[in-house]
N, C-alpha and C. Protein backbone atom coordinates (compact mmCIF):
# COMPACT_ATOMS: atom_id res chain seq x y z
N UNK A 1 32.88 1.37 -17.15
CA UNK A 1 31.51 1.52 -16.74
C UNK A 1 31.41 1.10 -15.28
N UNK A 2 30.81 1.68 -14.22
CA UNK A 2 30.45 1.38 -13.21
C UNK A 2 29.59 0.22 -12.43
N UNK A 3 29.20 -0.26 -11.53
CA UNK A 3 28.48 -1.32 -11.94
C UNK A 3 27.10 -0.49 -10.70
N UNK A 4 26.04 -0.64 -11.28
CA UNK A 4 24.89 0.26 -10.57
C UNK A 4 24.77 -0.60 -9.40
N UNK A 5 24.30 0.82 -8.69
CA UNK A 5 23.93 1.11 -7.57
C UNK A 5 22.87 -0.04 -7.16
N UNK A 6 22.50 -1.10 -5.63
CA UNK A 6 21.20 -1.77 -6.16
C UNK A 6 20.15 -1.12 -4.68
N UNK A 7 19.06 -1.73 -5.26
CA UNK A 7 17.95 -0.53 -5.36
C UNK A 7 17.22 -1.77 -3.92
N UNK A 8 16.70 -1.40 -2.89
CA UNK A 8 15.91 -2.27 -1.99
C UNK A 8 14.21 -2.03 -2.06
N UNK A 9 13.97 -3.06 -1.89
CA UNK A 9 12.66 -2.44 -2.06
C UNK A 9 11.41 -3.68 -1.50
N UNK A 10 10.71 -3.35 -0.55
CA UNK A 10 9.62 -3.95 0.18
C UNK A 10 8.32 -4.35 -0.73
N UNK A 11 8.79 -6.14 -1.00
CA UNK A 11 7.46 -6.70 -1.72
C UNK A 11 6.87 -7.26 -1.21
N UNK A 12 5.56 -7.11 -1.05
CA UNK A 12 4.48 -8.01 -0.20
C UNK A 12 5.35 -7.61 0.85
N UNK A 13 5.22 -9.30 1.92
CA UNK A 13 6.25 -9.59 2.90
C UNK A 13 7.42 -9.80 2.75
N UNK A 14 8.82 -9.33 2.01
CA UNK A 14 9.61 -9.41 1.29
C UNK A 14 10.75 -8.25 1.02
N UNK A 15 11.85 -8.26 1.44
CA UNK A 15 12.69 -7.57 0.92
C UNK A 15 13.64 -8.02 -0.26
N UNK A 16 13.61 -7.21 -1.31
CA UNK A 16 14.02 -7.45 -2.70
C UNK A 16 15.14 -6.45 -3.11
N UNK A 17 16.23 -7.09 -3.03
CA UNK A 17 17.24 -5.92 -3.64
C UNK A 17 17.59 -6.52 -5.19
N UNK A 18 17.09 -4.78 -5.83
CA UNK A 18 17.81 -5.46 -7.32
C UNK A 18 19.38 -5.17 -7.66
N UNK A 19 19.76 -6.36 -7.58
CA UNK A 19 21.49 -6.55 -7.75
C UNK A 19 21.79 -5.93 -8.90
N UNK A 20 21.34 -6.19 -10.17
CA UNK A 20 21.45 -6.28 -11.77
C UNK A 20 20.14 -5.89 -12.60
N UNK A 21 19.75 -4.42 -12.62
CA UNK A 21 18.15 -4.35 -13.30
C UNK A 21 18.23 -4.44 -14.61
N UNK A 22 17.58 -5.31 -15.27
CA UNK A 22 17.76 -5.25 -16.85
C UNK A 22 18.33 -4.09 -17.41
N UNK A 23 17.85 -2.56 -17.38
CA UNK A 23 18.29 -2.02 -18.04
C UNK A 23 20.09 -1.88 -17.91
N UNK A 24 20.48 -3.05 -17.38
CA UNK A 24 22.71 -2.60 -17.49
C UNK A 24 22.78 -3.29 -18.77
N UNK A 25 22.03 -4.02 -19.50
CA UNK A 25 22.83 -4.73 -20.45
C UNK A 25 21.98 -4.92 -21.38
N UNK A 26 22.14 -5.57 -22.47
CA UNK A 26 21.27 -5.33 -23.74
C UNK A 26 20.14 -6.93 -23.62
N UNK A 27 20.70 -7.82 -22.93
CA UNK A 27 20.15 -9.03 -23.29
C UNK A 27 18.55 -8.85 -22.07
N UNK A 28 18.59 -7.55 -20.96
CA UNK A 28 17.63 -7.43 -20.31
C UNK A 28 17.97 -8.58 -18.65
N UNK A 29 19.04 -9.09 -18.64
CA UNK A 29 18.81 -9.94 -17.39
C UNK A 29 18.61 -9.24 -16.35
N UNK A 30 18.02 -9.25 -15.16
CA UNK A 30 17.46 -9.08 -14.03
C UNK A 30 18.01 -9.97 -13.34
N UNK A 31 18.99 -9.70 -11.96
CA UNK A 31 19.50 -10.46 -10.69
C UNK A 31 18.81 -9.97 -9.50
N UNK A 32 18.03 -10.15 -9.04
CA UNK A 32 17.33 -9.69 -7.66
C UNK A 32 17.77 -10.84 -6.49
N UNK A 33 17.87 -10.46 -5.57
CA UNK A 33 18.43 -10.97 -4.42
C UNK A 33 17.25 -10.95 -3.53
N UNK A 34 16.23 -12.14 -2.81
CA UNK A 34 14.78 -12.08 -2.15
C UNK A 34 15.84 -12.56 -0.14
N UNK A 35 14.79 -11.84 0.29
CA UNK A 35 15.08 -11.86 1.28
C UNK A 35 12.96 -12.54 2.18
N UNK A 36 13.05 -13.39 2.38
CA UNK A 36 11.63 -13.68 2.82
C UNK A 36 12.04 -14.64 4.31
N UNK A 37 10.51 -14.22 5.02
CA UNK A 37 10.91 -14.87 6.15
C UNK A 37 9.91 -16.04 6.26
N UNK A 38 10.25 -17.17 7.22
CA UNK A 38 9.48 -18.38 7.33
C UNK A 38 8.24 -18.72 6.78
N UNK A 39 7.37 -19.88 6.37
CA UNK A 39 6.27 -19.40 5.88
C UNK A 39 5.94 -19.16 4.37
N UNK A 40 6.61 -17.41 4.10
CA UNK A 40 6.67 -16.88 2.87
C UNK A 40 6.20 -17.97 1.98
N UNK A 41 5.00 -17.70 0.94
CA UNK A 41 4.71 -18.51 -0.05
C UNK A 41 3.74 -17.40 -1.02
N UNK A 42 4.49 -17.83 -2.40
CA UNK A 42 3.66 -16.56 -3.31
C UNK A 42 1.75 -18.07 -3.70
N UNK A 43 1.37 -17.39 -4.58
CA UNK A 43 0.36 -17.97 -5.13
C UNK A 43 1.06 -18.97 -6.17
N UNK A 44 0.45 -20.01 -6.40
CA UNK A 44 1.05 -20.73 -7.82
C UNK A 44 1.10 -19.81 -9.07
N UNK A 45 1.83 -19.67 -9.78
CA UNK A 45 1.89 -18.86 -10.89
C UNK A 45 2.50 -18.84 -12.02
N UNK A 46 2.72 -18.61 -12.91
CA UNK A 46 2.98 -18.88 -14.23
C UNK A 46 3.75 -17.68 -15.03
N UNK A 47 4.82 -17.76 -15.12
CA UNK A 47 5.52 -16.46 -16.13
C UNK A 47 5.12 -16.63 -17.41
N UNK A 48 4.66 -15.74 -18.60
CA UNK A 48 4.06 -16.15 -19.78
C UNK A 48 5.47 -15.97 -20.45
N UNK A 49 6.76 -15.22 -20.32
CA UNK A 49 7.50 -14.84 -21.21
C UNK A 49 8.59 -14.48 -20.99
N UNK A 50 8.83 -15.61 -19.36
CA UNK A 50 10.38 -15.37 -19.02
C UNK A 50 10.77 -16.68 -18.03
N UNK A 51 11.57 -17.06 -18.42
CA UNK A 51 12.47 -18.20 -17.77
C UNK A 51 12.42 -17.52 -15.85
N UNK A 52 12.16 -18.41 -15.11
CA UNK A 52 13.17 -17.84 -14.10
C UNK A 52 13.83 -18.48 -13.12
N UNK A 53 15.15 -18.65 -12.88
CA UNK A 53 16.39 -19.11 -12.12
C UNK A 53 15.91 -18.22 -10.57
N UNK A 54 16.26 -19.85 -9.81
CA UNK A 54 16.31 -19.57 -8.50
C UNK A 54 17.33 -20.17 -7.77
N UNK A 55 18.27 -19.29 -7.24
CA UNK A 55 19.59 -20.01 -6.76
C UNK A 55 19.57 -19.39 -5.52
N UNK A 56 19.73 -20.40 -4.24
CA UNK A 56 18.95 -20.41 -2.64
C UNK A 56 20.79 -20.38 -2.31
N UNK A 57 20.50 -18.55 -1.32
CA UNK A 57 22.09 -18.60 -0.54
C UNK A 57 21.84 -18.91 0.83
N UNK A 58 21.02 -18.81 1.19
CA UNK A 58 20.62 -19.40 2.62
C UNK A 58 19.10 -19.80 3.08
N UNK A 59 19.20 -20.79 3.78
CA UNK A 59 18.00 -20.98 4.10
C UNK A 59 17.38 -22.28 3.33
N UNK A 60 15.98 -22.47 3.32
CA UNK A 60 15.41 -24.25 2.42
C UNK A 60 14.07 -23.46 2.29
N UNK A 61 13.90 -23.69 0.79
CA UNK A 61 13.19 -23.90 -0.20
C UNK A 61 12.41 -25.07 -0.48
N UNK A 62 10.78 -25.33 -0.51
CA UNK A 62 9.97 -26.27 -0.98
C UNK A 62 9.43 -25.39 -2.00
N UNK A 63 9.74 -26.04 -3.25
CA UNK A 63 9.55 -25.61 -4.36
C UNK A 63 8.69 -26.39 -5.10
N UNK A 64 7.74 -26.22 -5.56
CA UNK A 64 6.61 -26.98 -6.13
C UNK A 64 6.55 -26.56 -8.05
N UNK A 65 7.03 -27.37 -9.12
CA UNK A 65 7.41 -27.25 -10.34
C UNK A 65 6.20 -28.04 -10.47
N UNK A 66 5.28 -27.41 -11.37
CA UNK A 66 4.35 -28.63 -12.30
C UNK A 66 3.80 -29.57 -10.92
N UNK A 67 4.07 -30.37 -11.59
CA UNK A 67 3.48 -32.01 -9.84
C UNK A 67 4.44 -32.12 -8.40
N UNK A 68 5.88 -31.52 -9.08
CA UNK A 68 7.13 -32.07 -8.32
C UNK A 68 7.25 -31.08 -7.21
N UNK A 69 7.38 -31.71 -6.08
CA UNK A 69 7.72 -30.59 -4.97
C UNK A 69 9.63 -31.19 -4.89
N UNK A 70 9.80 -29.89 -4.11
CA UNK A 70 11.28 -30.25 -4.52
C UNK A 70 11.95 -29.46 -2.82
N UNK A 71 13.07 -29.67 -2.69
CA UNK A 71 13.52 -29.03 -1.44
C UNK A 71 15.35 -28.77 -2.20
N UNK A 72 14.73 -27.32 -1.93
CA UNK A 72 16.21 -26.42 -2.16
C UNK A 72 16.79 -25.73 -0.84
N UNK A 73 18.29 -25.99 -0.92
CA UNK A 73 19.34 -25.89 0.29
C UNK A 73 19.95 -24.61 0.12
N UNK A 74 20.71 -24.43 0.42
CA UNK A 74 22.13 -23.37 0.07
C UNK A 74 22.63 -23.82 -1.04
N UNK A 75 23.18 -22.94 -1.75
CA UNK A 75 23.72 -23.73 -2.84
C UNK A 75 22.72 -24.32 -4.11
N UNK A 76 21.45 -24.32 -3.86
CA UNK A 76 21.15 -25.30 -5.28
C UNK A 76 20.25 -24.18 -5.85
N UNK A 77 20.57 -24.46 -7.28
CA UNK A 77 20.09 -23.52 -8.23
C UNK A 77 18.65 -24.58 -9.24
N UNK A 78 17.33 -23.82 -9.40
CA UNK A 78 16.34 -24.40 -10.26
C UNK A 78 16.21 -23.64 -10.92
N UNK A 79 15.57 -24.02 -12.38
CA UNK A 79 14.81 -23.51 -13.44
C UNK A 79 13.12 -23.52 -13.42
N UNK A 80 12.81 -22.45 -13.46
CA UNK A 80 11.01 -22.81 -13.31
C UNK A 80 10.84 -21.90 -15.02
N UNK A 81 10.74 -22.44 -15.82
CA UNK A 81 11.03 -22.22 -17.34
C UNK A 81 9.56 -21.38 -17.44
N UNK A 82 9.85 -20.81 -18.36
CA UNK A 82 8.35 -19.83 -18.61
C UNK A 82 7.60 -20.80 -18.82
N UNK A 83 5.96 -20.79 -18.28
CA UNK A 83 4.84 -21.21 -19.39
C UNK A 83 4.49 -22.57 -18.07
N UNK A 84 5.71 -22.96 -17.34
CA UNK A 84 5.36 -23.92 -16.07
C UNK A 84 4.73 -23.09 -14.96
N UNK A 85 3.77 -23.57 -13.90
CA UNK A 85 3.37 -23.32 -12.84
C UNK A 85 4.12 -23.43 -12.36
N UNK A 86 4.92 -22.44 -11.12
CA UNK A 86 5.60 -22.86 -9.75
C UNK A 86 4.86 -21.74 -8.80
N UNK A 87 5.41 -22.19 -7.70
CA UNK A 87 5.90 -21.04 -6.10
C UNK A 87 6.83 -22.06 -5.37
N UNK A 88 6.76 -21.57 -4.10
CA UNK A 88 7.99 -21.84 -3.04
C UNK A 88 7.23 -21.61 -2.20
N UNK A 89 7.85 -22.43 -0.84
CA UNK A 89 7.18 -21.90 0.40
C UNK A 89 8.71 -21.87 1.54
N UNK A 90 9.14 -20.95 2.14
CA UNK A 90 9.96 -20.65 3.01
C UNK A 90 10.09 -21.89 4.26
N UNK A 91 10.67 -22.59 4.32
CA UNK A 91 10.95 -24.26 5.34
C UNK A 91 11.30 -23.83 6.52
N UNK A 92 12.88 -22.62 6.58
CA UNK A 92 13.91 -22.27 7.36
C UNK A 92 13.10 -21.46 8.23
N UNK A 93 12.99 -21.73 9.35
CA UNK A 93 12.48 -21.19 10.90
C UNK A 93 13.28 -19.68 10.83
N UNK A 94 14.36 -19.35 10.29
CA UNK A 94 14.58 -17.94 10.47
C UNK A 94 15.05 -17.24 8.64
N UNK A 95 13.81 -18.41 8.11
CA UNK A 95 13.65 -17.34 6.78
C UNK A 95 14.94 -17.68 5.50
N UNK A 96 15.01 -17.16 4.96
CA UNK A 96 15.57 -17.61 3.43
C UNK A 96 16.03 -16.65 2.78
N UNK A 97 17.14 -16.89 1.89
CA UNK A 97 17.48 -15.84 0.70
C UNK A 97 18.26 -16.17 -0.37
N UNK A 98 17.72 -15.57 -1.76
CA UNK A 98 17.86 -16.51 -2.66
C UNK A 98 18.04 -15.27 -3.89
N UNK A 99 18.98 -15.98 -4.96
CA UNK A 99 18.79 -14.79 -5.94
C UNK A 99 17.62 -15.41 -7.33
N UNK A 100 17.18 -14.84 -7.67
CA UNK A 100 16.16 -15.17 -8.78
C UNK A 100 16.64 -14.08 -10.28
N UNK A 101 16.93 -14.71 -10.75
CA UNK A 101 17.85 -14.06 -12.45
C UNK A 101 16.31 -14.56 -13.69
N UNK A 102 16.31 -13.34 -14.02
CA UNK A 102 14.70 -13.72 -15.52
C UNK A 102 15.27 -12.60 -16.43
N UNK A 103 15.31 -12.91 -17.46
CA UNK A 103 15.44 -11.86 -19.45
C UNK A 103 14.37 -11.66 -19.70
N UNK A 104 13.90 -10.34 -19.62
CA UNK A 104 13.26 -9.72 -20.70
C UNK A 104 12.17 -8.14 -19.64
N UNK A 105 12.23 -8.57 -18.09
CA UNK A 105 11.88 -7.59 -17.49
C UNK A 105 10.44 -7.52 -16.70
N UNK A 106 9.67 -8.17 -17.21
CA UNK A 106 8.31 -8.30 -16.71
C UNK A 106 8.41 -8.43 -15.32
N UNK A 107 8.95 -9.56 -14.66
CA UNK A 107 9.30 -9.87 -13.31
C UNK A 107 9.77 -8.53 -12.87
N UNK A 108 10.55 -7.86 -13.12
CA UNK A 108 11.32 -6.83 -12.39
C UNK A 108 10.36 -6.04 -12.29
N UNK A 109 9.83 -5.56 -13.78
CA UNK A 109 8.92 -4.63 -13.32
C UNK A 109 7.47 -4.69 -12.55
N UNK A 110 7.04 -5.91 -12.29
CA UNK A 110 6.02 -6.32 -11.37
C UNK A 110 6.59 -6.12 -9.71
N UNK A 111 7.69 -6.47 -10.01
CA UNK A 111 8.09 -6.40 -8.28
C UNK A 111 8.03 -4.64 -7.91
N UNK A 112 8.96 -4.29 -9.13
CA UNK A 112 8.84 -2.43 -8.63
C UNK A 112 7.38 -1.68 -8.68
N UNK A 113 6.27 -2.34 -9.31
CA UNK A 113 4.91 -2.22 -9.59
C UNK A 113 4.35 -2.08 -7.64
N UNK A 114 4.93 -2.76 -7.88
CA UNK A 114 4.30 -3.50 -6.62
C UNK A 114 5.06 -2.74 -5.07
N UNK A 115 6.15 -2.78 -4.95
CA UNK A 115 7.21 -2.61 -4.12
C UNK A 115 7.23 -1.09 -3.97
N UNK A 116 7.57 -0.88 -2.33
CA UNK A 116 8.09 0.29 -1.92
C UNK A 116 9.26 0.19 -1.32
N UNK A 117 9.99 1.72 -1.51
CA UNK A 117 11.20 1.27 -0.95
C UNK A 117 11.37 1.09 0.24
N UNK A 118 12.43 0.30 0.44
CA UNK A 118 12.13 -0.40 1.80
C UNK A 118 12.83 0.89 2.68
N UNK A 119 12.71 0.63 4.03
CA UNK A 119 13.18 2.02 4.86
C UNK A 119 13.84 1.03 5.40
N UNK A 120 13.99 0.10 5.82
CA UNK A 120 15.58 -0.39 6.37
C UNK A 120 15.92 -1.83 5.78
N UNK A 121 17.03 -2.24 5.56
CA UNK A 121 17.82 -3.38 5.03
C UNK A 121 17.28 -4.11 5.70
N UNK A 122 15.80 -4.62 5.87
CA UNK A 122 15.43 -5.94 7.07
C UNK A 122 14.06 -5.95 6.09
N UNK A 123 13.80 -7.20 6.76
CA UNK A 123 12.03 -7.67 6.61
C UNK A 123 10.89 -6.48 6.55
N UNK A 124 9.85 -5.83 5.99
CA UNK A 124 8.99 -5.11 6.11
C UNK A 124 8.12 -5.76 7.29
N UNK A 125 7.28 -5.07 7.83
CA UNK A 125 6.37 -5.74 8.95
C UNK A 125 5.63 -6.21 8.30
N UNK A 126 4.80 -7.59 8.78
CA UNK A 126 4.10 -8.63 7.97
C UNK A 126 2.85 -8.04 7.79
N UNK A 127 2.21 -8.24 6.94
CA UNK A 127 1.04 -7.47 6.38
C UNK A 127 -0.32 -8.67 6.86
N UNK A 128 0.03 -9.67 6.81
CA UNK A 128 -1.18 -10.73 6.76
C UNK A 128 -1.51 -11.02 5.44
N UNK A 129 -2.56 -11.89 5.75
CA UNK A 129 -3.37 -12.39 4.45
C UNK A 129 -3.91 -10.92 3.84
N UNK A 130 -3.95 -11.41 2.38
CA UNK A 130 -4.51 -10.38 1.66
C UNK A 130 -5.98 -10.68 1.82
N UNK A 131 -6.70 -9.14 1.42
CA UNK A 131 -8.41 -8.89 1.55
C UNK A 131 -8.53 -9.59 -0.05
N UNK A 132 -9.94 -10.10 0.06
CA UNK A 132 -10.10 -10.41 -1.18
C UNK A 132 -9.98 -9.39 -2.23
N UNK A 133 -10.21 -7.94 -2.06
CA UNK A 133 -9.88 -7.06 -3.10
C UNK A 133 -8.39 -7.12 -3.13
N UNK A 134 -7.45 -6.82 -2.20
CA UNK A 134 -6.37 -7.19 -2.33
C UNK A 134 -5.51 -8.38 -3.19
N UNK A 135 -6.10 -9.17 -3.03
CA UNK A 135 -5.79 -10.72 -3.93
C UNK A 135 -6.38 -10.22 -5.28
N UNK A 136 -7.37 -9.68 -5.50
CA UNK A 136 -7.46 -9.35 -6.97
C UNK A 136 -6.71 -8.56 -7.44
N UNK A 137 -6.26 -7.33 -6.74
CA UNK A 137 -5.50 -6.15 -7.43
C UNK A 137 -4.20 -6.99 -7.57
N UNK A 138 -3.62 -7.53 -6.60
CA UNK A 138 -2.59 -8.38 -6.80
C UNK A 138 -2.42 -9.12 -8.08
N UNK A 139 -3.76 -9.51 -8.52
CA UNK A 139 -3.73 -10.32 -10.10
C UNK A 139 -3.42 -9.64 -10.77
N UNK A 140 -4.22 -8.65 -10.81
CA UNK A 140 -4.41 -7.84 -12.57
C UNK A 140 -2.86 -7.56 -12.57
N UNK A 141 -2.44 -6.78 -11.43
CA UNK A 141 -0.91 -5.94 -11.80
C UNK A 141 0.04 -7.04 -12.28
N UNK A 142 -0.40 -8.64 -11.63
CA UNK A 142 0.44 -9.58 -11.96
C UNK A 142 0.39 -9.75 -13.63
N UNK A 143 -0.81 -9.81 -13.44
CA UNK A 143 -0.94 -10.30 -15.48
C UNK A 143 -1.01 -8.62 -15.98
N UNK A 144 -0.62 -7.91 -15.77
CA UNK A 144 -0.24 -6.57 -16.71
C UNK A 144 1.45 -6.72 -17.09
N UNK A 145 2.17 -7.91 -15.93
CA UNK A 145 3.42 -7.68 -16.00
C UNK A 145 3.96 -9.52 -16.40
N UNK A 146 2.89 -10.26 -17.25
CA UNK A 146 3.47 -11.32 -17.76
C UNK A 146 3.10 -12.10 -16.93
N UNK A 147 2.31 -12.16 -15.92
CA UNK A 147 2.17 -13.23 -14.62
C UNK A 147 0.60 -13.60 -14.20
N UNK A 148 0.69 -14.66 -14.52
CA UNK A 148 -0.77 -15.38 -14.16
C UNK A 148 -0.98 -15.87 -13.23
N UNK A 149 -1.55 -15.54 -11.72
CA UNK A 149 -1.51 -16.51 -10.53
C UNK A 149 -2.85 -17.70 -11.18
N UNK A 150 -2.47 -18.29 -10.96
CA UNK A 150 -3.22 -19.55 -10.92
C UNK A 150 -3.82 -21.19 -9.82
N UNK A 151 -3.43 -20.42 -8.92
CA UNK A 151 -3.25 -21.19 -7.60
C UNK A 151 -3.14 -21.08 -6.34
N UNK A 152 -3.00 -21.67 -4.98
CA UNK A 152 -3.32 -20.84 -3.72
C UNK A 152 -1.24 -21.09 -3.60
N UNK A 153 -1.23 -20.07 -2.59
CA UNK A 153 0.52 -20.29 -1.69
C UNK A 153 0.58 -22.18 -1.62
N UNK A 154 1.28 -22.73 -0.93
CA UNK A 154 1.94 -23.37 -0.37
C UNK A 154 1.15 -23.46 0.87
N UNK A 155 1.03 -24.17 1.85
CA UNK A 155 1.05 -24.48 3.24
C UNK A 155 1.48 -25.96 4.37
């Protein structure tokens, strides 16, 4: 068997290549590889029905679990377990990249929900703050795909 092709694709402010899309294997894992630059911080949020692993290959991570803020390096891998609040906020002055591994698909398919393909292997141009309609559409598609924002970014 071959090992698939991976797919790039422009989220938010964000380039996302999927390394491993659930559908290669039966158990559903998802390996996406995030590419975000300085800054970068999602909303606090909540997976209803998937674990998800964040293992940082370059760059520092402030990672906020439940109460705990946390600072991830190169090298260190977290669990933000379904059903906990997290986000991250980007530390590294020239940005971050990290792989994020979740079973069962929701995540993946919110990002491709969401995501266009990217037109070059780099950063998309920064979009800004979202419009308040924007921040809503952003919800619903989130909770159509297992994901509850519940909180502001990081700053």
């Amino acid at each position: 068997m071959s090992a698939p092709s991976a797919q790039q694709l422009w989220f938010l402010d964000t380039l996302v290549t999927i390394r491993l899309p659930g559908s290669a294997g039966p158990d559903g894992i998802t390996v996406m590889e995030h590419h975000a630059p300085h800054g970068d911080s999602p909303p606090l949020h909540i997976h209803r029905r998937e674990d998800e692993v964040f293992h940082v290959l370059d760059g520092v991570l402030r990672l906020r679990s439940g109460d705990d803020d946390m600072r991830l390096e190169a090298g260190s891998t977290f669990l933000a377990a379904q059903g906990n609040a997290h986000t991250y906020r980007v530390e590294s002055a020239g940005g971050a990249r990290w792989l994020t591994i979740t079973r069962g698909g929701d995540f993946e398919r919110f990002v491709r929900a969401l995501g266009r393909p990217a037109q070059r292997a780099e950063l998309p141009p920064p979009s800004g703050p979202p419009t308040p309609e924007a921040a809503s559409a952003l919800a619903d598609v989130a909770r159509q795909h297992g994901v509850d924002l519940v909180g502001p970014p990081l700053s």
